[in-house]
C-alpha atoms as a PDB file:
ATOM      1  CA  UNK A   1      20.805  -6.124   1.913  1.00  0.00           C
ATOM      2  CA  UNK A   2      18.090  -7.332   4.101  1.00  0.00           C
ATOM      3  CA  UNK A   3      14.745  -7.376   2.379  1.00  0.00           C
ATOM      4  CA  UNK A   4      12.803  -6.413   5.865  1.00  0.00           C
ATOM      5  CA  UNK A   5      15.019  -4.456   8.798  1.00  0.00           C
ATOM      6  CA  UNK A   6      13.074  -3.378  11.379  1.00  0.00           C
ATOM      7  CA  UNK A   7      15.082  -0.753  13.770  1.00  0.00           C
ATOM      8  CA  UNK A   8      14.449   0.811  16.894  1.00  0.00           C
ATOM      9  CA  UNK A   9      10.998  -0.105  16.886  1.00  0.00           C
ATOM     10  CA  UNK A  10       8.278   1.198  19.391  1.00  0.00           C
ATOM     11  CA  UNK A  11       4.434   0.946  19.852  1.00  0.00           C
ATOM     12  CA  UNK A  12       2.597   2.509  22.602  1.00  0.00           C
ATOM     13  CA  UNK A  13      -1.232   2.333  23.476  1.00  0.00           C
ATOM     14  CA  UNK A  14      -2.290   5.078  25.497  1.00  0.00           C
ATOM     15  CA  UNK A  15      -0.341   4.371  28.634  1.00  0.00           C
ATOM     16  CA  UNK A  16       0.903   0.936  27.678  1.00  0.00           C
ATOM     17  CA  UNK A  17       4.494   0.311  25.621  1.00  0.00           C
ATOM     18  CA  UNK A  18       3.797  -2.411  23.810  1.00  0.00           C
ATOM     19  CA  UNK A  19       6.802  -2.798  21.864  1.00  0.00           C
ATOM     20  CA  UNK A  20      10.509  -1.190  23.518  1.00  0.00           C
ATOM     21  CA  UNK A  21      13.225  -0.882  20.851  1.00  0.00           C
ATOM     22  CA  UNK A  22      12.610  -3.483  18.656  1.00  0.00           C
ATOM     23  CA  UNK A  23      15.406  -4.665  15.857  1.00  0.00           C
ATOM     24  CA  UNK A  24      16.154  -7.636  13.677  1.00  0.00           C
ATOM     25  CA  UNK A  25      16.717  -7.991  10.124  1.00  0.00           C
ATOM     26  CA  UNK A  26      14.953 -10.387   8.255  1.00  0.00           C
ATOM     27  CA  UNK A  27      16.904 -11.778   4.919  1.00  0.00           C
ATOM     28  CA  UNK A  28      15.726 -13.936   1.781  1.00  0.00           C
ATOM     29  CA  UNK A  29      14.720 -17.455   2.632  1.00  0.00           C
ATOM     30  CA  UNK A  30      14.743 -16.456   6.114  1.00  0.00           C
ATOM     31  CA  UNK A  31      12.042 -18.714   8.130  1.00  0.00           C
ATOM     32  CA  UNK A  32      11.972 -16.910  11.868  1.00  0.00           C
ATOM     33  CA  UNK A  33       9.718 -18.095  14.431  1.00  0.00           C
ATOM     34  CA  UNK A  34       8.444 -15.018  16.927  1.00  0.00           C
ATOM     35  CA  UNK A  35       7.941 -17.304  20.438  1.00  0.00           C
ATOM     36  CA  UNK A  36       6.901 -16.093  24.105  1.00  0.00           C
ATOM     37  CA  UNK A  37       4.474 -15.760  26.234  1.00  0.00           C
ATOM     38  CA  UNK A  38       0.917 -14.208  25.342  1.00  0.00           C
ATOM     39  CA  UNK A  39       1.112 -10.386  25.746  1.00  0.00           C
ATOM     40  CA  UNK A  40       4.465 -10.245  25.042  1.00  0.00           C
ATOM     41  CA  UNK A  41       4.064  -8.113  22.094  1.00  0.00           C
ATOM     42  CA  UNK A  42       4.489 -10.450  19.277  1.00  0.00           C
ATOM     43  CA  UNK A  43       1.201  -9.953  17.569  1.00  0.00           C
ATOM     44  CA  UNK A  44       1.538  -5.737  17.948  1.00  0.00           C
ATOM     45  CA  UNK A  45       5.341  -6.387  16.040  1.00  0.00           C
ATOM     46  CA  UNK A  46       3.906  -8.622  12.913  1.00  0.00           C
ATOM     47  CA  UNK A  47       1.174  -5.851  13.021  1.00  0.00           C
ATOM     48  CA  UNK A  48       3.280  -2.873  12.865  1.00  0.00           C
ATOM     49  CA  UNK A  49       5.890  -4.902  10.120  1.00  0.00           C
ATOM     50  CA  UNK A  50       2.439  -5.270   8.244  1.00  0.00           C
ATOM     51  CA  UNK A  51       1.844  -1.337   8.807  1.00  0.00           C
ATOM     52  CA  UNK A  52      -1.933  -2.483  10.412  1.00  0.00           C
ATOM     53  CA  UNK A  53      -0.626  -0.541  13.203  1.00  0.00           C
ATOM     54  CA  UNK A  54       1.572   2.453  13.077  1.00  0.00           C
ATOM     55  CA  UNK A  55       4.583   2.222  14.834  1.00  0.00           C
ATOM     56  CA  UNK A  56       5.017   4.606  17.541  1.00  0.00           C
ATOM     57  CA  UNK A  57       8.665   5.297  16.357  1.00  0.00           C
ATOM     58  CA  UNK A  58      11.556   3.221  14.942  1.00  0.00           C
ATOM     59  CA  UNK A  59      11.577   2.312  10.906  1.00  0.00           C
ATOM     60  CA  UNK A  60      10.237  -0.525   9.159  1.00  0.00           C
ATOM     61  CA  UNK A  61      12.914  -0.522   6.051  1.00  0.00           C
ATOM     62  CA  UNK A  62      11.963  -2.739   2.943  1.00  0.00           C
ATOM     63  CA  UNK A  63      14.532  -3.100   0.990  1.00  0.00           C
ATOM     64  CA  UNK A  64      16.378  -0.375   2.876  1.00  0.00           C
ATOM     65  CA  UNK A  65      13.199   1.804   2.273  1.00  0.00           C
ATOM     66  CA  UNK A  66      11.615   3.367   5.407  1.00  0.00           C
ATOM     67  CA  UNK A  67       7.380   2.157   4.561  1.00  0.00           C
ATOM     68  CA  UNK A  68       6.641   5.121   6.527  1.00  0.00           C
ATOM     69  CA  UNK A  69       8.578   7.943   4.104  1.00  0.00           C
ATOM     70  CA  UNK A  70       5.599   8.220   1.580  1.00  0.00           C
ATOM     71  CA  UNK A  71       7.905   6.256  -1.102  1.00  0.00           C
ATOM     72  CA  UNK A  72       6.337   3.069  -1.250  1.00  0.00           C
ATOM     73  CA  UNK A  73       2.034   2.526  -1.560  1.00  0.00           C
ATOM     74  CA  UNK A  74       1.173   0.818   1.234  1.00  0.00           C
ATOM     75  CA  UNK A  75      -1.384  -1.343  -0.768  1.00  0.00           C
ATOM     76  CA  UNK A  76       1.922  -2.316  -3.254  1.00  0.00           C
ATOM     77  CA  UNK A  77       4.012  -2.921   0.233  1.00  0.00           C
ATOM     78  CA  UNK A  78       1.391  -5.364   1.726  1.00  0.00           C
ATOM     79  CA  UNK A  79       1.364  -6.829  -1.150  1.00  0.00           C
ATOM     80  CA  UNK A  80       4.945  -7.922  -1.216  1.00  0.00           C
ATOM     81  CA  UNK A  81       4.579  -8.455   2.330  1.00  0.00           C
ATOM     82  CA  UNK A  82       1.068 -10.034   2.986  1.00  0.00           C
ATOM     83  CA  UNK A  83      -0.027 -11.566   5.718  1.00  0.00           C
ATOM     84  CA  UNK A  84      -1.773 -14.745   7.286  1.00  0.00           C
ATOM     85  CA  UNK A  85      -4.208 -14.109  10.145  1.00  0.00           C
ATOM     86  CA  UNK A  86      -5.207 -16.490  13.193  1.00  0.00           C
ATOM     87  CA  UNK A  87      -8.797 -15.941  12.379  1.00  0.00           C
ATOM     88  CA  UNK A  88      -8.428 -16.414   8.742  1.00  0.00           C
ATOM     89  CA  UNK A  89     -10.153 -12.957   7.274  1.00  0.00           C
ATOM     90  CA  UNK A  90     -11.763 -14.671   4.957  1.00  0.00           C
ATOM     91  CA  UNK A  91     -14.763 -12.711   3.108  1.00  0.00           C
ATOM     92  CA  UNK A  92     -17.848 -15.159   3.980  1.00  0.00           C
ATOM     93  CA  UNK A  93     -19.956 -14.108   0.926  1.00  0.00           C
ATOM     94  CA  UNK A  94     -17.263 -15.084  -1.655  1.00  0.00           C
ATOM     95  CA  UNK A  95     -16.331 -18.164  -3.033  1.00  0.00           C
ATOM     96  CA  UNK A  96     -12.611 -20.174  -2.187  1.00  0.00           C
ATOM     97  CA  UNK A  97     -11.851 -18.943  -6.012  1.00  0.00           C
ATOM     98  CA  UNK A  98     -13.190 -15.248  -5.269  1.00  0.00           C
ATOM     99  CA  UNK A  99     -11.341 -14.774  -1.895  1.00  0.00           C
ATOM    100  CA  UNK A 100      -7.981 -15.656  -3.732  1.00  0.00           C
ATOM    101  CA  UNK A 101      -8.233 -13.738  -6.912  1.00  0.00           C
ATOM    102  CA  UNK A 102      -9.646 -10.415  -5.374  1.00  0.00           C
ATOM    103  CA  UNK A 103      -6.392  -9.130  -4.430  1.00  0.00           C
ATOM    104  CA  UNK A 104      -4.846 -10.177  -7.703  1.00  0.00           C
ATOM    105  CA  UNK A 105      -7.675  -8.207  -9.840  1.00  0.00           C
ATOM    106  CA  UNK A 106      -7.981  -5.407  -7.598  1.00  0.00           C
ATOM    107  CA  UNK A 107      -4.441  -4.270  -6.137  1.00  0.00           C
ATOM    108  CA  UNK A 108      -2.567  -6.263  -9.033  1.00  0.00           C
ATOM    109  CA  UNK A 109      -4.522  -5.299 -11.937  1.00  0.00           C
ATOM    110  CA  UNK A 110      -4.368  -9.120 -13.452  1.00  0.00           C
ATOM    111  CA  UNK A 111      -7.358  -9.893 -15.674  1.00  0.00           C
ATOM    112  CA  UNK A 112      -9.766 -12.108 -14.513  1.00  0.00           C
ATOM    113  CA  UNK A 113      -8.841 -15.580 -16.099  1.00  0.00           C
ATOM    114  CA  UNK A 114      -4.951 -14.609 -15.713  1.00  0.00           C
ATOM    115  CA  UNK A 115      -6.407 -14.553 -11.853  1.00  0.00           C
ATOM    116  CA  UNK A 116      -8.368 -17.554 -11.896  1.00  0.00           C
ATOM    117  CA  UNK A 117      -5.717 -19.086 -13.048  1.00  0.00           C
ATOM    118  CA  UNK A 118      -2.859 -18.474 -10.865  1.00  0.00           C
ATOM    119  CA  UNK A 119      -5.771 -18.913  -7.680  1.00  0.00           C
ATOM    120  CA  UNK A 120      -6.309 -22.179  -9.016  1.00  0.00           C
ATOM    121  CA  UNK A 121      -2.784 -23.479  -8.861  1.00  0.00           C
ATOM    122  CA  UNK A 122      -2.111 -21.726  -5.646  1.00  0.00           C
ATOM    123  CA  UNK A 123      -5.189 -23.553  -3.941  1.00  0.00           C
ATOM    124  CA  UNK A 124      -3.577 -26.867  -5.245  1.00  0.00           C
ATOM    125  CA  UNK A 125      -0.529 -26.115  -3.772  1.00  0.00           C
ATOM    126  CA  UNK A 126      -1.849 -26.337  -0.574  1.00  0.00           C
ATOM    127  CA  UNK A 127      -4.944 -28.956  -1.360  1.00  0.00           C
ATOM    128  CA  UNK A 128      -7.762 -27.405  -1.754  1.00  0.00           C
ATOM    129  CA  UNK A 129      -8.732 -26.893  -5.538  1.00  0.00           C
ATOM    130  CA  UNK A 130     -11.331 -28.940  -5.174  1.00  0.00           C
ATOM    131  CA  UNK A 131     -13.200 -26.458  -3.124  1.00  0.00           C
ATOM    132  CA  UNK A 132     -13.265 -23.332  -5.384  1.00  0.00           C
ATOM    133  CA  UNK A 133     -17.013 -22.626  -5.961  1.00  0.00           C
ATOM    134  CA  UNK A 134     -17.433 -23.213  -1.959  1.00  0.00           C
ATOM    135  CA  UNK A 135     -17.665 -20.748   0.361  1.00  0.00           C
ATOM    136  CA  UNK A 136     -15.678 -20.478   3.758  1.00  0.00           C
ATOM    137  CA  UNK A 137     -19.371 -21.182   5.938  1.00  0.00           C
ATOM    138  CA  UNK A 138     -18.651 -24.932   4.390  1.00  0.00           C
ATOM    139  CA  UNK A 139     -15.393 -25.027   5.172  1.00  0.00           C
ATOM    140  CA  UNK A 140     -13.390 -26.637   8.307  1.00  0.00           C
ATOM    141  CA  UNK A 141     -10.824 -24.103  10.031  1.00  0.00           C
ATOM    142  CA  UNK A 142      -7.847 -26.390   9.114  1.00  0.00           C
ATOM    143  CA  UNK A 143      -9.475 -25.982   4.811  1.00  0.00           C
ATOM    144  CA  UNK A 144     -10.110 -22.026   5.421  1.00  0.00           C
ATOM    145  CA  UNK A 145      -6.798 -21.418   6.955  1.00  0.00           C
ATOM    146  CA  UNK A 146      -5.438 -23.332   4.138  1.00  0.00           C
ATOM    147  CA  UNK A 147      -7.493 -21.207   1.659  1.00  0.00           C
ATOM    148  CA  UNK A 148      -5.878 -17.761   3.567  1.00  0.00           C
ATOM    149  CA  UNK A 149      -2.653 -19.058   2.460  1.00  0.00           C
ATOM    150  CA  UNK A 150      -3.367 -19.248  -1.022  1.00  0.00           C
ATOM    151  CA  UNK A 151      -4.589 -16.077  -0.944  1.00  0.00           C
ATOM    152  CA  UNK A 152      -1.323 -14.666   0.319  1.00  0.00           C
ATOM    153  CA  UNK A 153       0.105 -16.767  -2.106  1.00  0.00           C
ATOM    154  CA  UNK A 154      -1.728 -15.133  -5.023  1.00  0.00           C
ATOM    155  CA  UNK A 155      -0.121 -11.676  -4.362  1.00  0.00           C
ATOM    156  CA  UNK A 156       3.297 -13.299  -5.446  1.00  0.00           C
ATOM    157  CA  UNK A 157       5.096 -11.800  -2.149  1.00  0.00           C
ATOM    158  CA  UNK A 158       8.195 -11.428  -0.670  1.00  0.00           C
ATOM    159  CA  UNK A 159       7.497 -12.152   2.541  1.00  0.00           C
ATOM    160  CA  UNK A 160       4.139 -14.240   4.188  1.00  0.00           C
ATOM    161  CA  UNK A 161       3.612 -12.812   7.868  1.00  0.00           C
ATOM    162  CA  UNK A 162       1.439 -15.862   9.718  1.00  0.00           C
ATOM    163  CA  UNK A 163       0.304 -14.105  12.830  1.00  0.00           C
ATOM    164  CA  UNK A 164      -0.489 -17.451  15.120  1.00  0.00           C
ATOM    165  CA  UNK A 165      -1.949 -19.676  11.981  1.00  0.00           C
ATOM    166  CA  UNK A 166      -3.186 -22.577  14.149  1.00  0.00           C
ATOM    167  CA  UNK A 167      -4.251 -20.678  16.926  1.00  0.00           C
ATOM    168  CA  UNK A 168      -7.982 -20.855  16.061  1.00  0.00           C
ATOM    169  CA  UNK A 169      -7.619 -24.343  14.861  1.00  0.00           C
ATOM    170  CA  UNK A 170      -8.765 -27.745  16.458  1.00  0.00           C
ATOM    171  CA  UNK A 171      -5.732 -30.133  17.382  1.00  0.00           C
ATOM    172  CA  UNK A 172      -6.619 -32.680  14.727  1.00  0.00           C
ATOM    173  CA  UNK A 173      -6.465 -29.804  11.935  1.00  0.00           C
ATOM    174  CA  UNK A 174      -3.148 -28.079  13.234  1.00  0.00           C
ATOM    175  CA  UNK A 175      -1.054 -30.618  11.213  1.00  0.00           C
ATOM    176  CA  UNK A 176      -2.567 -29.714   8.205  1.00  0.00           C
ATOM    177  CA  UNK A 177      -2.034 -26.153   8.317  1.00  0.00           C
ATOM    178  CA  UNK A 178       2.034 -26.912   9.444  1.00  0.00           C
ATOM    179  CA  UNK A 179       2.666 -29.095   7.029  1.00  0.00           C
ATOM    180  CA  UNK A 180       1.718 -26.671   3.829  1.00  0.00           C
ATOM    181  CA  UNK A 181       4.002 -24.210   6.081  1.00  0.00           C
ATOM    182  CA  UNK A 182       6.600 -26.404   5.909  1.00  0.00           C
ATOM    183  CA  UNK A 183       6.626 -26.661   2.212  1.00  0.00           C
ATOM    184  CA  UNK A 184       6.808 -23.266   1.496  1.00  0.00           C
ATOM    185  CA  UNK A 185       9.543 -23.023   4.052  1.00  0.00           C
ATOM    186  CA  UNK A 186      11.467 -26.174   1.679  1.00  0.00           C
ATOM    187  CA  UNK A 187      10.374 -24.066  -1.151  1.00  0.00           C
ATOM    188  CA  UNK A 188      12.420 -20.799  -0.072  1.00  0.00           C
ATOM    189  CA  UNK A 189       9.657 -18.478   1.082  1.00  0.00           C
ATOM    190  CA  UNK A 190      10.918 -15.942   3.486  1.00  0.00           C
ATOM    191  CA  UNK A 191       8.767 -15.978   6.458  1.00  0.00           C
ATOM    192  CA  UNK A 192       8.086 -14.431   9.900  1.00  0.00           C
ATOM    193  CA  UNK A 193       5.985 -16.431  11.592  1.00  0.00           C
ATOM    194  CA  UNK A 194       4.384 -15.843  15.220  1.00  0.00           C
ATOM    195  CA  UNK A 195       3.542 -19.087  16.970  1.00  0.00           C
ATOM    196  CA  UNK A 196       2.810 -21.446  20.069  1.00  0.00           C
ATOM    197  CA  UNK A 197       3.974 -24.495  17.693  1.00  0.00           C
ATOM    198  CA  UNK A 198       7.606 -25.031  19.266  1.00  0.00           C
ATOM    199  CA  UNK A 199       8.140 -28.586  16.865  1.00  0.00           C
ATOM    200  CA  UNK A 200       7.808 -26.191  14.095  1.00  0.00           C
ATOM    201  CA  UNK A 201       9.994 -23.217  15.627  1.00  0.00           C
ATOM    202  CA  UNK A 202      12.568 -26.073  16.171  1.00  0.00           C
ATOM    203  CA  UNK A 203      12.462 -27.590  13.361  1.00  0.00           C
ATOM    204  CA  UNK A 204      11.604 -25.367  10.177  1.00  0.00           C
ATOM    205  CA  UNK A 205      13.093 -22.375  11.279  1.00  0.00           C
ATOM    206  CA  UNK A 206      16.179 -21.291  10.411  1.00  0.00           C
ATOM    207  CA  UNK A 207      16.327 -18.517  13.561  1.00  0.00           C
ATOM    208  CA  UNK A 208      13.591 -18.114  16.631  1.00  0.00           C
ATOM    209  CA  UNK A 209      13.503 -14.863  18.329  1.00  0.00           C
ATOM    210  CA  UNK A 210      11.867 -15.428  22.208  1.00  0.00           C
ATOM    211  CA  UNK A 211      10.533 -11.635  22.956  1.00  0.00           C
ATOM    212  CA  UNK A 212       9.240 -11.030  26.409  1.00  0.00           C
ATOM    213  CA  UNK A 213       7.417  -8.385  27.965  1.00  0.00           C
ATOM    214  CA  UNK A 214       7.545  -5.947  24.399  1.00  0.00           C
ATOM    215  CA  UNK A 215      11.467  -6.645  24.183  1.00  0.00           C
ATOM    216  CA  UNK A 216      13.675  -9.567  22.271  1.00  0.00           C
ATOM    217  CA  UNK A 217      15.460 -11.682  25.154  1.00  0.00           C
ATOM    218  CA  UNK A 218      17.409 -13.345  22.401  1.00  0.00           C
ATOM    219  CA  UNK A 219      17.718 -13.931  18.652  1.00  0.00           C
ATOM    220  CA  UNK A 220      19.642 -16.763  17.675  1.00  0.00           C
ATOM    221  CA  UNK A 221      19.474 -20.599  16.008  1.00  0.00           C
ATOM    222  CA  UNK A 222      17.040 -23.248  16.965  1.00  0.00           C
ATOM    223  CA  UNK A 223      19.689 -25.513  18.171  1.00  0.00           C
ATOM    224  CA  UNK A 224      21.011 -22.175  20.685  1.00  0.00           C
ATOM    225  CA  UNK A 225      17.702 -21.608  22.008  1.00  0.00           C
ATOM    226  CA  UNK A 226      16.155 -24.673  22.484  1.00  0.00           C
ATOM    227  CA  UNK A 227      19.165 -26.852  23.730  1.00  0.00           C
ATOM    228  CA  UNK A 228      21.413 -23.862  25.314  1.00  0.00           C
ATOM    229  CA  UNK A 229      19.597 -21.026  25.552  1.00  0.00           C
ATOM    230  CA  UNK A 230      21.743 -17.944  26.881  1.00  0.00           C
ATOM    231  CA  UNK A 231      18.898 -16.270  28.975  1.00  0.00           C
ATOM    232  CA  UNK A 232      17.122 -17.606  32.448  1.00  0.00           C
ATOM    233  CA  UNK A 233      13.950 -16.022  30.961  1.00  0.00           C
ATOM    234  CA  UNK A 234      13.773 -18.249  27.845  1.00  0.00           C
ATOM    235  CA  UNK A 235      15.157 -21.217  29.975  1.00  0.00           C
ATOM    236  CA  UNK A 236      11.920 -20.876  32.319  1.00  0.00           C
ATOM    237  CA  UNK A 237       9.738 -20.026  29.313  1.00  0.00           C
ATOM    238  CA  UNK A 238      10.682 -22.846  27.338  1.00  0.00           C
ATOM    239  CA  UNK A 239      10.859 -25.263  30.647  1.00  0.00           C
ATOM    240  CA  UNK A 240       6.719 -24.263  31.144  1.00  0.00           C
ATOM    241  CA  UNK A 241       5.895 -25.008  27.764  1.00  0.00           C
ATOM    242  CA  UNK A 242       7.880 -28.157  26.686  1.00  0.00           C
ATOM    243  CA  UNK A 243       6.935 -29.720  30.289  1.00  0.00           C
END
């Protein structure tokens, strides 16, 4: 069974459909890259997977449970399936340490050394233990993004959600950021991750969905859609941003 399906999925903003009939399945150890073109919906999909927007209509199943049916806590879902922001969302009057065991204390219900604890290794995983007593003010975007993924780490999820994670980032600091990416991708994590970083589409993922336009043009292997891709529309998007 799939551990995320989403089916038939729709979002509409007041006059605008965002999203038209949206479905994929996402299974364990699955690393899918979500490319296209800004505005094409990508953002609104990891959004409504996240249930920070409400789909329209269509199910997000989790574990073949609709998120929507009043079954699951949405607090326990987004826990198993957290999520990595472009901005980072870290809170600015908290410590590294603080922003990381929070979510463990608060939605977990582990004591506060158990927390410390497991924040600590987490933040070493992806460098920065060094850094626990600062807060994010004295901290590069490349080091806070960094942090945000320890944080998601922390919640010991399912699925990690990066919604453009290098977006916000300065070139020099991108690098950093992909490379801890790429070894929780080694490491089995299943992840959906939206992004403008094609090297790492082509090379970590294990499928890329191109969506254009609120719809998925095509769903298939890095090798299909970077070296044969069926569709003119990812042909032309992928010849613009490769050039």
């Amino acid at each position: 069974m799939s551990v995320i399906e989403v089916s038939h999925l729709r979002k509409v903003f007041g006059d605008n459909e965002v999203l038209h009939d949206i479905s994929f399945s996402v299974n364990e150890g699955d690393v899918i890259s979500i490319i296209g073109s800004s505005g094409s919906g990508k953002s609104t999909m990891l959004r409504c997977i996240n249930y920070l927007e409400k789909p329209t209509s269509g199910q997000i199943l989790f574990h073949g449970r609709d998120i929507a049916s009043g079954d699951i806590r949405i607090p326990d879902y987004r826990a198993k399936v957290t999520m990595v922001f472009q901005s980072f969302n870290l809170f600015n009057n908290l410590t590294v340490l603080d922003n990381c065991t929070l979510g463990m204390r608060k939605v977990l219900g582990i004591s506060r050394h158990q927390a410390e604890e497991a924040a600590v290794s987490h933040l070493a995983t992806v460098g920065m233990d060094a850094y626990i007593k600062a807060k994010p003010r004295q901290l590069s975007g490349g080091q806070k993004q960094r942090v945000a993924i320890a944080r998601a780490l922390c919640m010991k999820p399912e699925v990690i959600l990066f919604d453009e994670p290098t977006s916000a980032l300065d070139p020099e600091m991108v690098g950093e950021v992909l490379n801890v990416m790429k070894l929780l991708a080694s490491g089995g994590l299943t992840m959906i991750v939206v992004t403008h970083e094609m090297a790492f589409a082509r090379d970590v993922s294990k499928r890329v969905i191109f969506m254009d336009k609120g719809v998925i043009e095509e769903d298939n292997t890095p090798d299909v859609i970077f070296n044969n891709p069926e569709k003119q529309r990812t042909r032309e998007f992928l010849s613009r941003v490769l050039e």
